[in-house]
PDB file of N, CA and C in Angstrom:
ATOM      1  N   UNK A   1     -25.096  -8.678  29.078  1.00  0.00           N
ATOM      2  CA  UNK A   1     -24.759  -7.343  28.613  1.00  0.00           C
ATOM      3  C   UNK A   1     -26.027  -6.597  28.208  1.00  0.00           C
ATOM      4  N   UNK A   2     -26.167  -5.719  28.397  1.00  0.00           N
ATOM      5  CA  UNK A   2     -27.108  -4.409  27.977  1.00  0.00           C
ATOM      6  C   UNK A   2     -26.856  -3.928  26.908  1.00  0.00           C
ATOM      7  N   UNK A   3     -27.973  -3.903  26.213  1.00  0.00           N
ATOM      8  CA  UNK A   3     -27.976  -3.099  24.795  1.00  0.00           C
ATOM      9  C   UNK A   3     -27.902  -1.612  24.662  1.00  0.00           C
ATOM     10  N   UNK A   4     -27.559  -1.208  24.348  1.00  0.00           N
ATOM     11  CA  UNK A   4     -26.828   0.334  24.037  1.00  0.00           C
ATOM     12  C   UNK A   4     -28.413   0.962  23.222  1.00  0.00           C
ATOM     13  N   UNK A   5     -28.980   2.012  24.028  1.00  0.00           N
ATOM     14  CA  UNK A   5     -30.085   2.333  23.318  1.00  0.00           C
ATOM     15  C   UNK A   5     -29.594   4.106  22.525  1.00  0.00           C
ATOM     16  N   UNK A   6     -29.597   4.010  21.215  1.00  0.00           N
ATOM     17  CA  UNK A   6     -29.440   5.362  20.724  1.00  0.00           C
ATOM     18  C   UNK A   6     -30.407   5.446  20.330  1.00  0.00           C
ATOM     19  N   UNK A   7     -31.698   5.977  20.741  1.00  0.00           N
ATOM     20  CA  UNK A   7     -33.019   6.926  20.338  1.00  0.00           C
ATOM     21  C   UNK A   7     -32.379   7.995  20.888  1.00  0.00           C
ATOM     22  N   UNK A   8     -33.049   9.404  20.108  1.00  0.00           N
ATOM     23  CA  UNK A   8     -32.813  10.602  19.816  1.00  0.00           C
ATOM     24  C   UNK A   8     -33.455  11.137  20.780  1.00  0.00           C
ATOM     25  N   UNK A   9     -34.480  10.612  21.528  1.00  0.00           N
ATOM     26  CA  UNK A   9     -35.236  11.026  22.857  1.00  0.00           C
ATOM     27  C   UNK A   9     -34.698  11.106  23.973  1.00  0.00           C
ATOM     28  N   UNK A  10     -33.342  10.931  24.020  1.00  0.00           N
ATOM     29  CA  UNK A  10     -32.425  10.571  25.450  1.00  0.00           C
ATOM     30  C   UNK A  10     -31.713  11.927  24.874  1.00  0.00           C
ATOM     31  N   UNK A  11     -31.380  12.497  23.942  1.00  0.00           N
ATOM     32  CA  UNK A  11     -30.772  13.804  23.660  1.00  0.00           C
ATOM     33  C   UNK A  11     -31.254  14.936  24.709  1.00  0.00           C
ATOM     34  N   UNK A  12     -30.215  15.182  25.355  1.00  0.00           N
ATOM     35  CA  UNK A  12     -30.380  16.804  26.237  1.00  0.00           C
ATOM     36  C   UNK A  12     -30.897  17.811  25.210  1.00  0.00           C
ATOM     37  N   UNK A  13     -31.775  18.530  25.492  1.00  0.00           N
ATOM     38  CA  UNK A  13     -31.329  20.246  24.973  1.00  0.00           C
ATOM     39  C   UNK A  13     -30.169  20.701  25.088  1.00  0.00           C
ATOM     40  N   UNK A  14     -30.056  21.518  23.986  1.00  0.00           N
ATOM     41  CA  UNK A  14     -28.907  22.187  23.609  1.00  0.00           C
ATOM     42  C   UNK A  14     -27.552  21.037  22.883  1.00  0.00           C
ATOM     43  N   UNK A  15     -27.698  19.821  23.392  1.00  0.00           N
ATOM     44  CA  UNK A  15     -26.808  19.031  23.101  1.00  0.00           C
ATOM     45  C   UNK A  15     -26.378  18.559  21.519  1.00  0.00           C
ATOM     46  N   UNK A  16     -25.445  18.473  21.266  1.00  0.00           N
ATOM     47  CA  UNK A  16     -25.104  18.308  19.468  1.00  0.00           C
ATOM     48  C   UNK A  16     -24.624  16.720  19.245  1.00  0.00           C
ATOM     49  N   UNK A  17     -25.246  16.245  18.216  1.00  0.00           N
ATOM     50  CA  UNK A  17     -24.618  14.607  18.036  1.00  0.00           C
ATOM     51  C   UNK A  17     -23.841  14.949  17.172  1.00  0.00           C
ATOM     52  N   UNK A  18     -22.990  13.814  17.419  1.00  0.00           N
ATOM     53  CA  UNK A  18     -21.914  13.442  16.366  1.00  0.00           C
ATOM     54  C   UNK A  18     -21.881  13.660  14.726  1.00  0.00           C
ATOM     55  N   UNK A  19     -23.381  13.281  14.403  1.00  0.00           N
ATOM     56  CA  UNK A  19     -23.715  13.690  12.970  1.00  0.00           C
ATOM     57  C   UNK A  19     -24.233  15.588  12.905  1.00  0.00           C
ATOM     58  N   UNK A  20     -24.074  15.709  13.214  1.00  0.00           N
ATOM     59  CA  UNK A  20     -24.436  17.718  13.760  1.00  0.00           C
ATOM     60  C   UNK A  20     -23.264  17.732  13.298  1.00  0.00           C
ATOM     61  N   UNK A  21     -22.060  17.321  14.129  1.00  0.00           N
ATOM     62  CA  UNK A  21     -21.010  18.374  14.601  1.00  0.00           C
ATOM     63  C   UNK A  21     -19.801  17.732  13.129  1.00  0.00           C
ATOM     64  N   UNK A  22     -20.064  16.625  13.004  1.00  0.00           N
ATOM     65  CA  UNK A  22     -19.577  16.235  11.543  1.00  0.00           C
ATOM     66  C   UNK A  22     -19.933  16.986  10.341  1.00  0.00           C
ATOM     67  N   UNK A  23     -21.255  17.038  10.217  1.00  0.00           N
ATOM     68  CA  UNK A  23     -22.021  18.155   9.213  1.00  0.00           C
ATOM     69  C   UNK A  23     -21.456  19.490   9.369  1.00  0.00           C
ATOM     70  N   UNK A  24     -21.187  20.114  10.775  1.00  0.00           N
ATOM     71  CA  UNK A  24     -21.003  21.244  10.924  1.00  0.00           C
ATOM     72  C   UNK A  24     -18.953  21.456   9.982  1.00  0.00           C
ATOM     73  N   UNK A  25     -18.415  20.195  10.485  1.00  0.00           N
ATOM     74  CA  UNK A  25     -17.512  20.494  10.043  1.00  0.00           C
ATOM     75  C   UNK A  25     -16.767  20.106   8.933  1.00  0.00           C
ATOM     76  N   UNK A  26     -17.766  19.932   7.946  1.00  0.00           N
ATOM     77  CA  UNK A  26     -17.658  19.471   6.543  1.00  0.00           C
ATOM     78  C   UNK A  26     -18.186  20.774   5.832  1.00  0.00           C
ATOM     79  N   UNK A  27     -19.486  21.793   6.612  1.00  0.00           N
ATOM     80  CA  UNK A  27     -19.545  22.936   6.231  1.00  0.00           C
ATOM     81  C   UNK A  27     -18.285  24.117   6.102  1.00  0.00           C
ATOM     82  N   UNK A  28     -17.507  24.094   7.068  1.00  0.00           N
ATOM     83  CA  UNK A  28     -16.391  24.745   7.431  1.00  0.00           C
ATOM     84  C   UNK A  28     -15.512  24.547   6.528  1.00  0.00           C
ATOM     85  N   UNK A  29     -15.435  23.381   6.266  1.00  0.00           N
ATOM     86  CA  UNK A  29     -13.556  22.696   5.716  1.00  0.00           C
ATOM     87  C   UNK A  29     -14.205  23.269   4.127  1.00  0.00           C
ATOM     88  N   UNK A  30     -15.120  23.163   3.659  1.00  0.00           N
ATOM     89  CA  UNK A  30     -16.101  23.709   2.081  1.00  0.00           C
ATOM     90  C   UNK A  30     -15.906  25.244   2.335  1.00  0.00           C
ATOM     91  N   UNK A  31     -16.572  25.731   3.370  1.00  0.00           N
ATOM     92  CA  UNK A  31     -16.210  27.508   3.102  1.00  0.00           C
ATOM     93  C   UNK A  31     -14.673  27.740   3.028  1.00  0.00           C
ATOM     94  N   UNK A  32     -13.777  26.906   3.633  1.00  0.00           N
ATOM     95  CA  UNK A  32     -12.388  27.282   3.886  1.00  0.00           C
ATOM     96  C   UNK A  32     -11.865  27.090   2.515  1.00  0.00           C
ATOM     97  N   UNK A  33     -12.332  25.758   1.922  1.00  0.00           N
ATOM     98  CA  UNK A  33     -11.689  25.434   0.562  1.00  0.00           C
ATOM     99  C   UNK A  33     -12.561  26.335  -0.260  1.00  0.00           C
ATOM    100  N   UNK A  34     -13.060  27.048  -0.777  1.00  0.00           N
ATOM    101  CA  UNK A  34     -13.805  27.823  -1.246  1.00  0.00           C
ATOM    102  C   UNK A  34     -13.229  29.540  -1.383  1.00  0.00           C
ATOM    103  N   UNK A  35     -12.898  29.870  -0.192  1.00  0.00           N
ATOM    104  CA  UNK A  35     -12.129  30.750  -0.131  1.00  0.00           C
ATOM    105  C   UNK A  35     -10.679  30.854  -0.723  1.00  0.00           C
ATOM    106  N   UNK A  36     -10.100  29.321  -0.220  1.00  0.00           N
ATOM    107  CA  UNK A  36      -8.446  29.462  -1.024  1.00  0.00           C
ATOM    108  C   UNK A  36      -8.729  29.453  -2.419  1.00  0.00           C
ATOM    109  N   UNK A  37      -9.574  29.140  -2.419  1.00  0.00           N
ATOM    110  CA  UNK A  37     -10.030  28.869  -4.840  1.00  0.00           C
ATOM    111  C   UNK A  37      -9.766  30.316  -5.192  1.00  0.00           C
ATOM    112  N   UNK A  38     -10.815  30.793  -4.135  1.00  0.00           N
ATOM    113  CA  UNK A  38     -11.330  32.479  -4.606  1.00  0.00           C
ATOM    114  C   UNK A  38      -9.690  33.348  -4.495  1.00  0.00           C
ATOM    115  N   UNK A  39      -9.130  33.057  -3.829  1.00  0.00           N
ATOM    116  CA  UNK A  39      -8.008  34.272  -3.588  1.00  0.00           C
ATOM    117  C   UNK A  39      -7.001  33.845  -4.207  1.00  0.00           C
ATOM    118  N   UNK A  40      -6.459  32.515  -5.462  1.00  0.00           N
ATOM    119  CA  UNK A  40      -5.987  32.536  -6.235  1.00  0.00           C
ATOM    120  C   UNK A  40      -4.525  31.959  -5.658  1.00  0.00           C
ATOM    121  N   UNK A  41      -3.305  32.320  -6.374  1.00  0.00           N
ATOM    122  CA  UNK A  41      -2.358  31.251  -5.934  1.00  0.00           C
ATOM    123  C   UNK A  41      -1.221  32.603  -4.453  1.00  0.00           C
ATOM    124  N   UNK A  42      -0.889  31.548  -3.743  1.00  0.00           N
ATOM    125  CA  UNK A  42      -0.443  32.023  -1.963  1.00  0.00           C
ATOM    126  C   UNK A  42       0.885  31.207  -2.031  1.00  0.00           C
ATOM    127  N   UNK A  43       1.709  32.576  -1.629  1.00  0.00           N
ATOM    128  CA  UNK A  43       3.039  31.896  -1.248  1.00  0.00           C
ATOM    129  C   UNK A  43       3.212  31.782   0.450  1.00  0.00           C
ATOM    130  N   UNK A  44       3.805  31.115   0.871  1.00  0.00           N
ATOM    131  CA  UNK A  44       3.992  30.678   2.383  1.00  0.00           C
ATOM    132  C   UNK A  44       5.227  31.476   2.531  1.00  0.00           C
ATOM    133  N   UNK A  45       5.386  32.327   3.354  1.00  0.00           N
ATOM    134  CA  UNK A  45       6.709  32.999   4.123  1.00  0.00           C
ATOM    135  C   UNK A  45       6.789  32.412   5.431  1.00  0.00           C
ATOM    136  N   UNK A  46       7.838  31.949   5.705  1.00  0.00           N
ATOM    137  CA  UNK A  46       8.069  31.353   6.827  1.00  0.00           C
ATOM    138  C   UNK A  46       8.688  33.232   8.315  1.00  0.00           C
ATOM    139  N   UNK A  47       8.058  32.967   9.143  1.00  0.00           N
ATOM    140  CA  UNK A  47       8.736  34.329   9.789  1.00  0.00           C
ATOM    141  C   UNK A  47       9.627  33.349  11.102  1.00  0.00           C
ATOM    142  N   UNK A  48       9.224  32.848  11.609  1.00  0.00           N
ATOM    143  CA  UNK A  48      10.293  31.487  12.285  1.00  0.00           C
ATOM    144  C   UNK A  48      10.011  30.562  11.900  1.00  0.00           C
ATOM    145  N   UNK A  49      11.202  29.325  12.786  1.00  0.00           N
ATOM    146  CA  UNK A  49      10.682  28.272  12.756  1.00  0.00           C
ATOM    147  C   UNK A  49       9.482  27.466  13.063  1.00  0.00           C
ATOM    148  N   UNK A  50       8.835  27.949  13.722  1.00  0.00           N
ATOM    149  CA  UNK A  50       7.082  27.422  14.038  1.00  0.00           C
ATOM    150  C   UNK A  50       6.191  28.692  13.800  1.00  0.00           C
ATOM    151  N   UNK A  51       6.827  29.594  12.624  1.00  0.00           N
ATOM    152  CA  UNK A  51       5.437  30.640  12.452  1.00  0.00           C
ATOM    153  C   UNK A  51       6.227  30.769  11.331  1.00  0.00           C
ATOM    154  N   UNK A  52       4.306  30.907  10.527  1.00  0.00           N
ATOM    155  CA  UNK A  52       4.591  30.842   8.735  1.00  0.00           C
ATOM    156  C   UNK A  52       3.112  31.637   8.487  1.00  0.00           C
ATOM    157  N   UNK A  53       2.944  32.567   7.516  1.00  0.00           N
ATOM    158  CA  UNK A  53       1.492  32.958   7.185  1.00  0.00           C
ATOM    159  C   UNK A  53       1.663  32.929   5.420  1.00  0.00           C
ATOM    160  N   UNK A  54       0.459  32.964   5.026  1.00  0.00           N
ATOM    161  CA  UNK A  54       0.204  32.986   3.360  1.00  0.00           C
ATOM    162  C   UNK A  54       0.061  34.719   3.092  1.00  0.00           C
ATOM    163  N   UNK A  55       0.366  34.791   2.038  1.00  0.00           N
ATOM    164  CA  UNK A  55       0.308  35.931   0.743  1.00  0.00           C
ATOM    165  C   UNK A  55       0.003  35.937  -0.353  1.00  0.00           C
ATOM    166  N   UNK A  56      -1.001  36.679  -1.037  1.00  0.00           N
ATOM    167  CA  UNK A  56      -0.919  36.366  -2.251  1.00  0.00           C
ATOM    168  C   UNK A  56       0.528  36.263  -3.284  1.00  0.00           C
ATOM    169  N   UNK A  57       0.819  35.390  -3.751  1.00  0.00           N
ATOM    170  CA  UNK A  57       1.929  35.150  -4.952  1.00  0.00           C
ATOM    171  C   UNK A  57       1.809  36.488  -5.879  1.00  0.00           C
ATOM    172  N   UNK A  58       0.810  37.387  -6.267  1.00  0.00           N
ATOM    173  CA  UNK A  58       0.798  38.400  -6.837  1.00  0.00           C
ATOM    174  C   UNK A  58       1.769  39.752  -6.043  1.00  0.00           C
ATOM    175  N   UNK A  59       2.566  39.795  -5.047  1.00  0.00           N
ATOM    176  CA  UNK A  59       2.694  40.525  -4.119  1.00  0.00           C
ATOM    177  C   UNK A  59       4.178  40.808  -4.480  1.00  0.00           C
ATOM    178  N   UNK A  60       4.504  42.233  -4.625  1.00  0.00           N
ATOM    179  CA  UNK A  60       5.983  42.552  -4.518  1.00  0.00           C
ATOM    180  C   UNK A  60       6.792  41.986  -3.919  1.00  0.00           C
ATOM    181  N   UNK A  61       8.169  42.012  -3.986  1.00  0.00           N
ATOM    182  CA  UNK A  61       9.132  41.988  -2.678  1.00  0.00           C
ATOM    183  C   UNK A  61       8.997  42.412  -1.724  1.00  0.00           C
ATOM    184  N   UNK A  62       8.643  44.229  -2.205  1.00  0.00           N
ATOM    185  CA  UNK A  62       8.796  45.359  -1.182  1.00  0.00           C
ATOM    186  C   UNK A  62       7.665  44.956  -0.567  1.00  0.00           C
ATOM    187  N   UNK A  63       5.964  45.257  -0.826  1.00  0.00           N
ATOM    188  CA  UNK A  63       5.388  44.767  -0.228  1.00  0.00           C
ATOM    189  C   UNK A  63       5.122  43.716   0.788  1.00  0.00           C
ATOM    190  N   UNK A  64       5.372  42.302   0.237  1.00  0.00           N
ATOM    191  CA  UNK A  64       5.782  41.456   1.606  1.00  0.00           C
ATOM    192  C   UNK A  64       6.693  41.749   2.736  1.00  0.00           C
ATOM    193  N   UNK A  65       7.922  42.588   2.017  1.00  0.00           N
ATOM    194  CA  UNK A  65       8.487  42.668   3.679  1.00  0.00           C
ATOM    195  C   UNK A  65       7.442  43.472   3.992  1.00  0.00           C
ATOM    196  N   UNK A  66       7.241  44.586   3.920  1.00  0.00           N
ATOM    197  CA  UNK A  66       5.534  45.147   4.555  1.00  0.00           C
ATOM    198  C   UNK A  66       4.903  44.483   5.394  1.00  0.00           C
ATOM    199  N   UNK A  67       4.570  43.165   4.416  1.00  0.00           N
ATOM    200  CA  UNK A  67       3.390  42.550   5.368  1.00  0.00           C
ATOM    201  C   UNK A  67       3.952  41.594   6.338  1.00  0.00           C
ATOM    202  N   UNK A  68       5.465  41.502   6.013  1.00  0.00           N
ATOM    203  CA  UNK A  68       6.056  40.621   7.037  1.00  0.00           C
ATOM    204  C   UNK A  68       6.299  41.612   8.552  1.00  0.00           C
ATOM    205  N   UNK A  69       7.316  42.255   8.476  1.00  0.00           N
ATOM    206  CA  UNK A  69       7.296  43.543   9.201  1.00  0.00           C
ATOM    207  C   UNK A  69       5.989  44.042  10.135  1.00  0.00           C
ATOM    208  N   UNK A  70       4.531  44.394   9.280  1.00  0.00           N
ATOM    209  CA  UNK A  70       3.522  44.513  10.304  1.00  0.00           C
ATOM    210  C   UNK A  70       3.483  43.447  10.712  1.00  0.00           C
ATOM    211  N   UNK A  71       3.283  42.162  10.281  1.00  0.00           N
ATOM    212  CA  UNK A  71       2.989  41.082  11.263  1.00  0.00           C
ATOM    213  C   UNK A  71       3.796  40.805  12.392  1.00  0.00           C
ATOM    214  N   UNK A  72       4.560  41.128  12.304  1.00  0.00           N
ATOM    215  CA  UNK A  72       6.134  40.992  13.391  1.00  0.00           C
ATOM    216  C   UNK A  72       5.629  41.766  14.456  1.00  0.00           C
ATOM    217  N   UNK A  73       5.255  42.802  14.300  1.00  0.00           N
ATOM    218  CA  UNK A  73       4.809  44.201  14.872  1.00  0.00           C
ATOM    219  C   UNK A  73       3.443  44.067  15.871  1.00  0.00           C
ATOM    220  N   UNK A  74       2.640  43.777  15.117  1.00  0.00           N
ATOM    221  CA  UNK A  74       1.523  43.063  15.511  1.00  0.00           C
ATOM    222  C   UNK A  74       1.664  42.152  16.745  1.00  0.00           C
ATOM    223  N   UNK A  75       2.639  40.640  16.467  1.00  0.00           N
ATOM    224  CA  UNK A  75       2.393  39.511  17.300  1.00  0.00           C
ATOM    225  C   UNK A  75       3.922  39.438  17.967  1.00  0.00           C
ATOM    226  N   UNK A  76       4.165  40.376  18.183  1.00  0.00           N
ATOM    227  CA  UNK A  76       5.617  40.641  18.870  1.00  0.00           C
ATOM    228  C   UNK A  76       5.434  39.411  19.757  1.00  0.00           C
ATOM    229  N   UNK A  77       4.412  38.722  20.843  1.00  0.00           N
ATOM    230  CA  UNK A  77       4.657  37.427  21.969  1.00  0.00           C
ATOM    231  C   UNK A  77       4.636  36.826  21.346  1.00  0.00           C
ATOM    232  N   UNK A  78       3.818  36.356  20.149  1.00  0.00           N
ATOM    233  CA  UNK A  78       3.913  34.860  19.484  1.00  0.00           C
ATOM    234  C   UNK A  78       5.262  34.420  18.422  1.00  0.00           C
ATOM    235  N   UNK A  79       6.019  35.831  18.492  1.00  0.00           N
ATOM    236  CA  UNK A  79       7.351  35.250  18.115  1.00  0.00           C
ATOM    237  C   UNK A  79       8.570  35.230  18.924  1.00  0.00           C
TER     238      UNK A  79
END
């Protein structure tokens, strides 16, 4: 059997390793959780059965149907 050589010198240009693209997405999942902190507490409205979006919990009745309504409006194919 042949030994498996991982030196960093066999890397293409442009090409991303595994530890890149891990890093990259430990950066992401931190800005994402970072953001839900910042915008405080989100209620889930379900608009079907496989489509649901967040709102702030601070949000009227009247308002959400609002924002339910434009969204409807908006993604008329994806429902």
């Amino acid at each position: 059997m042949a030994a498996r050589q991982t030196s960093s010198g066999n890397k293409k240009t442009g090409e991303i390793t595994l530890m890149e693209r891990r890093t990259a997405t430990q950066q992401v999942e931190s800005v994402l959780k970072n953001i839900k902190e910042k915008t405080g507490k989100v209620i889930r409205v379900q608009i079907t059965s496989r489509t649901s979006i967040e709102l702030p919990a601070c949000l009227s009745q009247e308002e959400r149907d609002a924002r339910v309504a434009n969204y409807i409006k908006l993604h008329k194919s994806k429902i």
